[in-house]
Protein backbone atom coordinates (compact mmCIF):
# COMPACT_ATOMS: atom_id res chain seq x y z
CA UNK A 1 126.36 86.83 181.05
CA UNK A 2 129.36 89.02 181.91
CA UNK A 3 128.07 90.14 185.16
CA UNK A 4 127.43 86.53 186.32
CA UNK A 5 131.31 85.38 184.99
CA UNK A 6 132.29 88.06 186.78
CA UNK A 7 130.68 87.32 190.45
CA UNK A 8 132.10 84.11 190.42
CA UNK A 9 135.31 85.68 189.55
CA UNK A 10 135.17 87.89 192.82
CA UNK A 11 133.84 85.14 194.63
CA UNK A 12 137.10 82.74 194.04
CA UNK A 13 139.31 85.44 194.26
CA UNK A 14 137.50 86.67 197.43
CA UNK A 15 138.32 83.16 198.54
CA UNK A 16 141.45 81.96 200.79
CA UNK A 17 142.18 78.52 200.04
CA UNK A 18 142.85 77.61 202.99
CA UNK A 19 139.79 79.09 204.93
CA UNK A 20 136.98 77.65 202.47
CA UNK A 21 133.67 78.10 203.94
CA UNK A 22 130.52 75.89 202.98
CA UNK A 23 129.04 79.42 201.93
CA UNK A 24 131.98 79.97 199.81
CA UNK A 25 130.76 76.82 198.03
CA UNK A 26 127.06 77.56 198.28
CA UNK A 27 127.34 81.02 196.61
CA UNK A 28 129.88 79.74 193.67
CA UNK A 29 127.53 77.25 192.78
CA UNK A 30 124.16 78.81 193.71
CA UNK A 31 122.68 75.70 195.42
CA UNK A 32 121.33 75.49 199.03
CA UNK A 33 123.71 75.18 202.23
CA UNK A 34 122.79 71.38 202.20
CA UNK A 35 124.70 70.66 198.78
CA UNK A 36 127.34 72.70 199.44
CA UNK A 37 127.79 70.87 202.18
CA UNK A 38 127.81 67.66 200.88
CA UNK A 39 130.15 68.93 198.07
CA UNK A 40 132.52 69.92 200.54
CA UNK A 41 132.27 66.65 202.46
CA UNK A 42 132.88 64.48 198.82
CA UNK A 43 136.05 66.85 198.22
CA UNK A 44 137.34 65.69 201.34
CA UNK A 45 136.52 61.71 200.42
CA UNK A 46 138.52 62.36 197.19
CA UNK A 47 140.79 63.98 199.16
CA UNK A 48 140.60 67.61 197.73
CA UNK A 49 140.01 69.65 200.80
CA UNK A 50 140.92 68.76 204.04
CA UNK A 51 138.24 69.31 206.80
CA UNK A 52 139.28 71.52 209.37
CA UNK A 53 137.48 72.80 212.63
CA UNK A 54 138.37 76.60 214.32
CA UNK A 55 138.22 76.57 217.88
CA UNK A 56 136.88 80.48 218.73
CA UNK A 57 137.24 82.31 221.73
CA UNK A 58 133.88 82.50 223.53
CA UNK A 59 133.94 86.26 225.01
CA UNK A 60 131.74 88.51 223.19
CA UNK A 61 134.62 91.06 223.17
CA UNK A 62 136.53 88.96 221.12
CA UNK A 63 135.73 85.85 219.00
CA UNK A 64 139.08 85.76 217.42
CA UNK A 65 140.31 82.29 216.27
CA UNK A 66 142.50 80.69 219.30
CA UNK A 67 143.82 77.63 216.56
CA UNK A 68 142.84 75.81 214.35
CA UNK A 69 142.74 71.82 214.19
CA UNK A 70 142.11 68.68 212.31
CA UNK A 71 140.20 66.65 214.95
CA UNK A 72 138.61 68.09 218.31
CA UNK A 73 140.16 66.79 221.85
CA UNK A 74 137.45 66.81 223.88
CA UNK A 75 138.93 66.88 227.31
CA UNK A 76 141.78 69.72 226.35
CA UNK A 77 141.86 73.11 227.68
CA UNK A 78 142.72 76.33 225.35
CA UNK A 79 143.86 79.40 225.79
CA UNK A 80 142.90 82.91 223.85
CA UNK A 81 146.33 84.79 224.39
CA UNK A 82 144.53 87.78 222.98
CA UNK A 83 141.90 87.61 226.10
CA UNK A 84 144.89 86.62 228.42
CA UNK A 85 146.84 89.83 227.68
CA UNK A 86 144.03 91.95 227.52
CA UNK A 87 143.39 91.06 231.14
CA UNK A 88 139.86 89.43 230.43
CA UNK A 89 137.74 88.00 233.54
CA UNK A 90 138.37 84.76 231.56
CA UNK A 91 140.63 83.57 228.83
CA UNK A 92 140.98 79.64 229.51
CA UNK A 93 138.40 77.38 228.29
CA UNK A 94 137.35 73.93 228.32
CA UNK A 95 136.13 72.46 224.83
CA UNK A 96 132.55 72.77 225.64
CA UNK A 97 133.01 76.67 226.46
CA UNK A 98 134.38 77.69 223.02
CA UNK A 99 132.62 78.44 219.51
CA UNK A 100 133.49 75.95 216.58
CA UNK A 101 133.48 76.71 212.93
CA UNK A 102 133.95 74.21 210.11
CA UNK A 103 136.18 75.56 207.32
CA UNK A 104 138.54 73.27 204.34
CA UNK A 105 141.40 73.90 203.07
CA UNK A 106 142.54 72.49 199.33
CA UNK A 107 144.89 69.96 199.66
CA UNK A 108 148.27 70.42 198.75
C-alpha cells in the first residue's frame, strides 16, 4: 500500500501544473488514455484546467516548443527563433508544417 501512495506521490509532484498531460492523468488514475481524456476535457467544462495547444517546431534537430496558445490560427505563420539563430535550412512555418501537442493547465 505504501509503494502505490507513494507513485502517485512522485507522479503529482513530477507534475507541472501548468503543462498537464492526458498521460499525467492516465497514470494517476490508472485508466486508459480514453478516460483520461475525457477527464481532462470535463475539468475544462467545470472550468478546472484550461485546454491549451503547443505549437512545436517541425525540424527533427529540434522539436522545441515555439509558443504556446489557447486556440489555433490557422492561416498564421510561426517562427522557431531557436532554428532561426542556429542558421537552419528552415525556421518559418505555416500551421500545417508544425507538430501540435495538447497539454492543460489548472486554472487559477
Amino acid at each position: 500500500m505504501f509503494t502505490f501512495l507513494k507513485h502517485k506521490a512522485e507522479i503529482i509532484e513530477n507534475t507541472d501544473p501548468n503543462r498537464i498531460f492526458v498521460e499525467n492523468v492516465r497514470s494517476f488514475f490508472n485508466v486508459p488514455t480514453s478516460v483520461a481524456r475525457v477527464f481532462c476535457e470535463m475539468a475544462v467544462k467545470e472550468k478546472y484546467f484550461r485546454k491549451r495547444t503547443a505549437i512545436r517546431c517541425p525540424n527533427s534537430c529540434c522539436g522545441r516548443i515555439i509558443k504556446s496558445v489557447d486556440k489555433i490560427d490557422e492561416n498564421e505563420i510561426v517562427t522557431c527563433f531557436v532554428c532561426e539563430q542556429n542558421e537552419e535550412e528552415q525556421s518559418t512555418f505555416n500551421m500545417k508544417e508544425v507538430k501540435l501537442d495538447i497539454f492543460y493547465q489548472l486554472n487559477k
